[in-house]
Protein backbone atom coordinates (compact mmCIF):
# COMPACT_ATOMS: atom_id res chain seq x y z
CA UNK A 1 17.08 -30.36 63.49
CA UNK A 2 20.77 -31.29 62.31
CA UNK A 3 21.40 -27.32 63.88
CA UNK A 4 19.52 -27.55 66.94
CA UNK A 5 20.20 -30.99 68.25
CA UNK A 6 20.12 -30.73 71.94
CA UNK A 7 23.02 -33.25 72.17
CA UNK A 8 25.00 -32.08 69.08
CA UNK A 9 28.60 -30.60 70.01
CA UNK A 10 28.69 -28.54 66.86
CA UNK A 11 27.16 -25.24 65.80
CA UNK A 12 26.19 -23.56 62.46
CA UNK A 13 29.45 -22.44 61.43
CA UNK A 14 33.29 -21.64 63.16
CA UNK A 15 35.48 -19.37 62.20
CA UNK A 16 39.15 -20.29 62.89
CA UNK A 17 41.83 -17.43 63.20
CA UNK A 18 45.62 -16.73 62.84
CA UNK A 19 46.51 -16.91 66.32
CA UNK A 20 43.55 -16.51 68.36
CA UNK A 21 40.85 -19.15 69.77
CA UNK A 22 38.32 -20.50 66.80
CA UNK A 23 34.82 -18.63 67.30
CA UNK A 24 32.04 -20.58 67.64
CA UNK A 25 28.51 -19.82 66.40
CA UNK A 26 27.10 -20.10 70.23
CA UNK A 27 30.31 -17.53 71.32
CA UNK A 28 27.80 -14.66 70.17
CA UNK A 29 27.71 -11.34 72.19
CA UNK A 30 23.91 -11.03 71.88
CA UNK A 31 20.69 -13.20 71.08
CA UNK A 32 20.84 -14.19 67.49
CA UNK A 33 18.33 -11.87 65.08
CA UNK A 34 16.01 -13.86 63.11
CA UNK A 35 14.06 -12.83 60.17
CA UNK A 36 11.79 -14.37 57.61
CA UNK A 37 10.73 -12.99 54.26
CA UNK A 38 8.73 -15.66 52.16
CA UNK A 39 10.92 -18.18 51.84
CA UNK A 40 14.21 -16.64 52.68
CA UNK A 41 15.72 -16.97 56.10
CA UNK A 42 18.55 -14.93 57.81
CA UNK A 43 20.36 -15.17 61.00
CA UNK A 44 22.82 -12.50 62.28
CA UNK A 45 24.75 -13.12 65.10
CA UNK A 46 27.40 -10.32 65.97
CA UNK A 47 30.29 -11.62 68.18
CA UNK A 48 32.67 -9.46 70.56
CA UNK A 49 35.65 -11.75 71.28
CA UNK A 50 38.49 -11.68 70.06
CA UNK A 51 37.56 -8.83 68.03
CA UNK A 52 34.64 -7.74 66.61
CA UNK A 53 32.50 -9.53 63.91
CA UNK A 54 28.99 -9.73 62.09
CA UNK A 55 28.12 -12.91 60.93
CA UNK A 56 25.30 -13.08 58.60
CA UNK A 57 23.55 -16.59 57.45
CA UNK A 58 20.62 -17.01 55.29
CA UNK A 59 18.55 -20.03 54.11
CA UNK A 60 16.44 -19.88 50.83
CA UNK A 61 13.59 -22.30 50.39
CA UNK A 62 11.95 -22.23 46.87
CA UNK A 63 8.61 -23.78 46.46
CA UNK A 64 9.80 -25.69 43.36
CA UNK A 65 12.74 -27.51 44.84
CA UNK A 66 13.60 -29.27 47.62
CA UNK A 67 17.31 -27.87 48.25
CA UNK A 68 17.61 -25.58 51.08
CA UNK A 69 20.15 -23.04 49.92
CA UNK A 70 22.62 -21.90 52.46
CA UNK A 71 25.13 -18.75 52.56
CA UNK A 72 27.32 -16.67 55.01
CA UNK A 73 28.46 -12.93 55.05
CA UNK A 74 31.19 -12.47 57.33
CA UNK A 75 32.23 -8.75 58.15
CA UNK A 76 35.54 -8.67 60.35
CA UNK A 77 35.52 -5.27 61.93
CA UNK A 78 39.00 -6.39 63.84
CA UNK A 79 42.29 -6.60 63.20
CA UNK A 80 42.24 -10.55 63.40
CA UNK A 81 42.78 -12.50 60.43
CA UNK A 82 39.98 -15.27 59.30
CA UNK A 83 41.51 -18.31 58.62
CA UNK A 84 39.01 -19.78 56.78
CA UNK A 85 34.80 -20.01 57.53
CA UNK A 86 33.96 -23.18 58.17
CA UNK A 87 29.99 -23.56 57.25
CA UNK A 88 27.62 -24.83 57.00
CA UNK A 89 28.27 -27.97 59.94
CA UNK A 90 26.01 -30.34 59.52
CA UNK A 91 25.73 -32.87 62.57
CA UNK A 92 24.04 -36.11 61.76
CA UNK A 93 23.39 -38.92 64.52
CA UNK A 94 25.66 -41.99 65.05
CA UNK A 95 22.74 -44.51 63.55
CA UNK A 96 23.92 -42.74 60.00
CA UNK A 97 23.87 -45.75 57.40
CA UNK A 98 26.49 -44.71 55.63
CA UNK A 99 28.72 -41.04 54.38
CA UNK A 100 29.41 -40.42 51.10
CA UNK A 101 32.72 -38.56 51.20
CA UNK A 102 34.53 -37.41 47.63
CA UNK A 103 38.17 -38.01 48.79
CA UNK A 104 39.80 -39.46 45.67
CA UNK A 105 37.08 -41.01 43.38
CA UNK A 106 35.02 -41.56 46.55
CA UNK A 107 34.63 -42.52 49.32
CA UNK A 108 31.55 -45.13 50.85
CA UNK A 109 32.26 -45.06 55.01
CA UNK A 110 29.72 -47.63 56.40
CA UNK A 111 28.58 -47.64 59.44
CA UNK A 112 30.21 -44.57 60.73
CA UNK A 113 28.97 -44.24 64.38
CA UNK A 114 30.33 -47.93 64.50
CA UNK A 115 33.76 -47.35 62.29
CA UNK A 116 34.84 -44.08 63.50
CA UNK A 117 36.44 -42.96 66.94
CA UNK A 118 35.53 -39.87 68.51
CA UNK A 119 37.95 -37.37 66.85
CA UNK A 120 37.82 -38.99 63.74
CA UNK A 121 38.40 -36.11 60.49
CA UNK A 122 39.24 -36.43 57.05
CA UNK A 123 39.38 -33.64 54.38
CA UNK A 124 39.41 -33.26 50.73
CA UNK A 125 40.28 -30.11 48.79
CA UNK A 126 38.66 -28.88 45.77
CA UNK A 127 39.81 -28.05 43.35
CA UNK A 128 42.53 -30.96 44.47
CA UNK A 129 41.97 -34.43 45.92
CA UNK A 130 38.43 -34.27 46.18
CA UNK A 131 36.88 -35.56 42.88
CA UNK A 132 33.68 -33.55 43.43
CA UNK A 133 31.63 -31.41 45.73
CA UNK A 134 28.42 -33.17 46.87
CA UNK A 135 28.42 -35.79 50.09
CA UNK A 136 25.44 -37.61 51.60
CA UNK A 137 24.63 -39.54 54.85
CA UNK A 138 22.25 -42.46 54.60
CA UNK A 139 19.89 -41.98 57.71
CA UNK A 140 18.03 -44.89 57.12
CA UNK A 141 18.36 -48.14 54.36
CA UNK A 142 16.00 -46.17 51.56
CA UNK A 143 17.07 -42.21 52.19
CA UNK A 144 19.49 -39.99 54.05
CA UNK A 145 20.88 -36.13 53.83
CA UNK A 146 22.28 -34.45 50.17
CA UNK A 147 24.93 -32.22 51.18
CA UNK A 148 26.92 -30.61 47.73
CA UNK A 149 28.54 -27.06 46.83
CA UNK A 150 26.57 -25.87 43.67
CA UNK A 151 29.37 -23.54 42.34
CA UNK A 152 30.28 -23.82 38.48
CA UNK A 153 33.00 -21.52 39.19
CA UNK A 154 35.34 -23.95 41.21
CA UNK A 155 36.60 -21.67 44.03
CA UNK A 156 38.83 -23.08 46.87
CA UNK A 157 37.65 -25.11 49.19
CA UNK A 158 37.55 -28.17 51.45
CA UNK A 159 35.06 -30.71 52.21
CA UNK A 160 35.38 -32.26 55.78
CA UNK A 161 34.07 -35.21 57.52
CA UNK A 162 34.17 -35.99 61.20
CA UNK A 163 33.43 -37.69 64.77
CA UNK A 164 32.32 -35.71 67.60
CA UNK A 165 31.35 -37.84 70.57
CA UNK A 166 27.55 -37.07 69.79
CA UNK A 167 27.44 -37.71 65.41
CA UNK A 168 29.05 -37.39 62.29
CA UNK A 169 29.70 -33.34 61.07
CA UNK A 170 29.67 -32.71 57.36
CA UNK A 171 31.05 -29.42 56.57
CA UNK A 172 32.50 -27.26 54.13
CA UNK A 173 35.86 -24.34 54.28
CA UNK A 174 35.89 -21.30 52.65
CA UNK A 175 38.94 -19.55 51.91
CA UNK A 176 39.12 -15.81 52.74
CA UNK A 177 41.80 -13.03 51.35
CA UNK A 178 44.65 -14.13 54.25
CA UNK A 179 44.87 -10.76 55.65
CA UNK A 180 44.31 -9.09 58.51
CA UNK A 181 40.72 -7.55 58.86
CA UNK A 182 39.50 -9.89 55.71
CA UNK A 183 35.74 -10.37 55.25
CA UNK A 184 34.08 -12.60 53.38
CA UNK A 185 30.77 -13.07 51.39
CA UNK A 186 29.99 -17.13 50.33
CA UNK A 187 29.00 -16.23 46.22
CA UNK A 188 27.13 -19.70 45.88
CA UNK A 189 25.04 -22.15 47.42
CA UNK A 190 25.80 -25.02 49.82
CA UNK A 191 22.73 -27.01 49.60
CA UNK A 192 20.86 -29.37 51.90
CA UNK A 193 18.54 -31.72 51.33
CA UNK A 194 16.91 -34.93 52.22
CA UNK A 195 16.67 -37.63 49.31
CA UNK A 196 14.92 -40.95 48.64
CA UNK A 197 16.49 -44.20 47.35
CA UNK A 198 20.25 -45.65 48.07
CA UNK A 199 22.91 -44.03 46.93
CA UNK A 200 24.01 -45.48 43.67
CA UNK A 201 20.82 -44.80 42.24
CA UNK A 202 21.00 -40.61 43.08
CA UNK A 203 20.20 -39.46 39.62
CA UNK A 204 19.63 -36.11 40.94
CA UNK A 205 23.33 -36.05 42.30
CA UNK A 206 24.35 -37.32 39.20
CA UNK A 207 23.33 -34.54 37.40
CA UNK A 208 24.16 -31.95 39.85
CA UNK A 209 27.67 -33.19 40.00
CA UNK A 210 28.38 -32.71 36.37
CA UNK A 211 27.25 -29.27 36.90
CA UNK A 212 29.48 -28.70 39.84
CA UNK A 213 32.60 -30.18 38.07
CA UNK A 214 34.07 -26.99 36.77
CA UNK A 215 37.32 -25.68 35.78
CA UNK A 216 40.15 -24.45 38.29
CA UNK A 217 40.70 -20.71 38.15
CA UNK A 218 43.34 -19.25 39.91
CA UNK A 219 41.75 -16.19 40.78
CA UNK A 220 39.45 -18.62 42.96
């Protein structure tokens, strides 16, 4: 429901570009294709404008965990560069609790929907000034939404938060080759998840967090 909101302004993913208009996930030239296999998902949308591009999303759901496991493929058949993919976008409503953003050593933004203006973003880079790569949204005073990066590898990124007129977006950038034509293939999860208890008392993001601190490579 965070992707098919009625109301929400944002979509599954954008992809910005080097001089050209962002695409959007809705700016696809046919219906998206849906298929399900078990308990693996996958969306491909193909898009005409500006150039030519197959976008490929899929969603694993194991029965032994509660994380749903997100990834995109992006094939550029153009001669437009990707800028970076910007995915999953995660669009919670303005009643959110609270947003745990890792700017720093961390950030605790209460009351969003109250505290932010429409047009509100901040962003943290990691590896960089984000401390580490899992935020959350308290959707009500004993749960919420666990949003994190599971990649042990540390690749280049940025973790955004933001104010549409509608909610608050979570989201996460990938950083592409910077070259004309570039594709890109996500090579770990972004997971989602809904969570019980406050959170100070997340041992499960605890845990996860020391396994997504990881060491900066620069070939990331």
């Amino acid at each position: 429901s965070f992707f098919c909101n009625d109301t929400a302004t944002t979509g599954l993913y954008t992809l910005p570009l080097h001089d050209a208009l962002p695409i959007f996930t809705s700016d696809q030239a046919d219906a998206s294709v849906v298929t399900r296999d078990k308990g693996l998902v996958t969306i491909t949308n193909r898009h005409d404008a500006p150039g030519a591009m197959t976008v490929t999303v899929t969603c694993r759901l194991d029965d032994d965990s509660p994380l749903a496991r997100w990834r995109i493929r992006v094939e550029n058949d153009s001669d437009w560069t990707l800028r970076k993919i910007v995915f999953p976008v995660v669009e919670v409503p303005t009643s959110a609790q609270y947003v745990l953003f890792p700017y720093c050593d961390g950030c605790l933004i209460e009351k969003p929907g109250e505290n932010l203006r429409a047009g509100y973003r901040k962003e943290g880079s990691y590896p960089g000034n984000a401390s580490t790569q899992i935020m959350a949204a308290g959707l009500a005073p004993t749960g919420g939404l666990y949003y994190a990066a599971h990649d042990a590898q540390g690749y280049n990124k940025s973790f955004t938060v933001g104010r549409t007129k509608t909610g608050i977006t979570l989201s996460t950038s990938h950083f592409p080759v910077d070259e004309p034509g570039n594709d890109y293939e996500q090579p770990f999860d972004v997971v989602l998840a809904p969570f019980q208890g406050t959170w100070h008392d997340r041992s499960e993001e605890r845990r996860v967090g020391k396994e997504c601190r990881s060491r900066w490579s620069p070939d990331h």
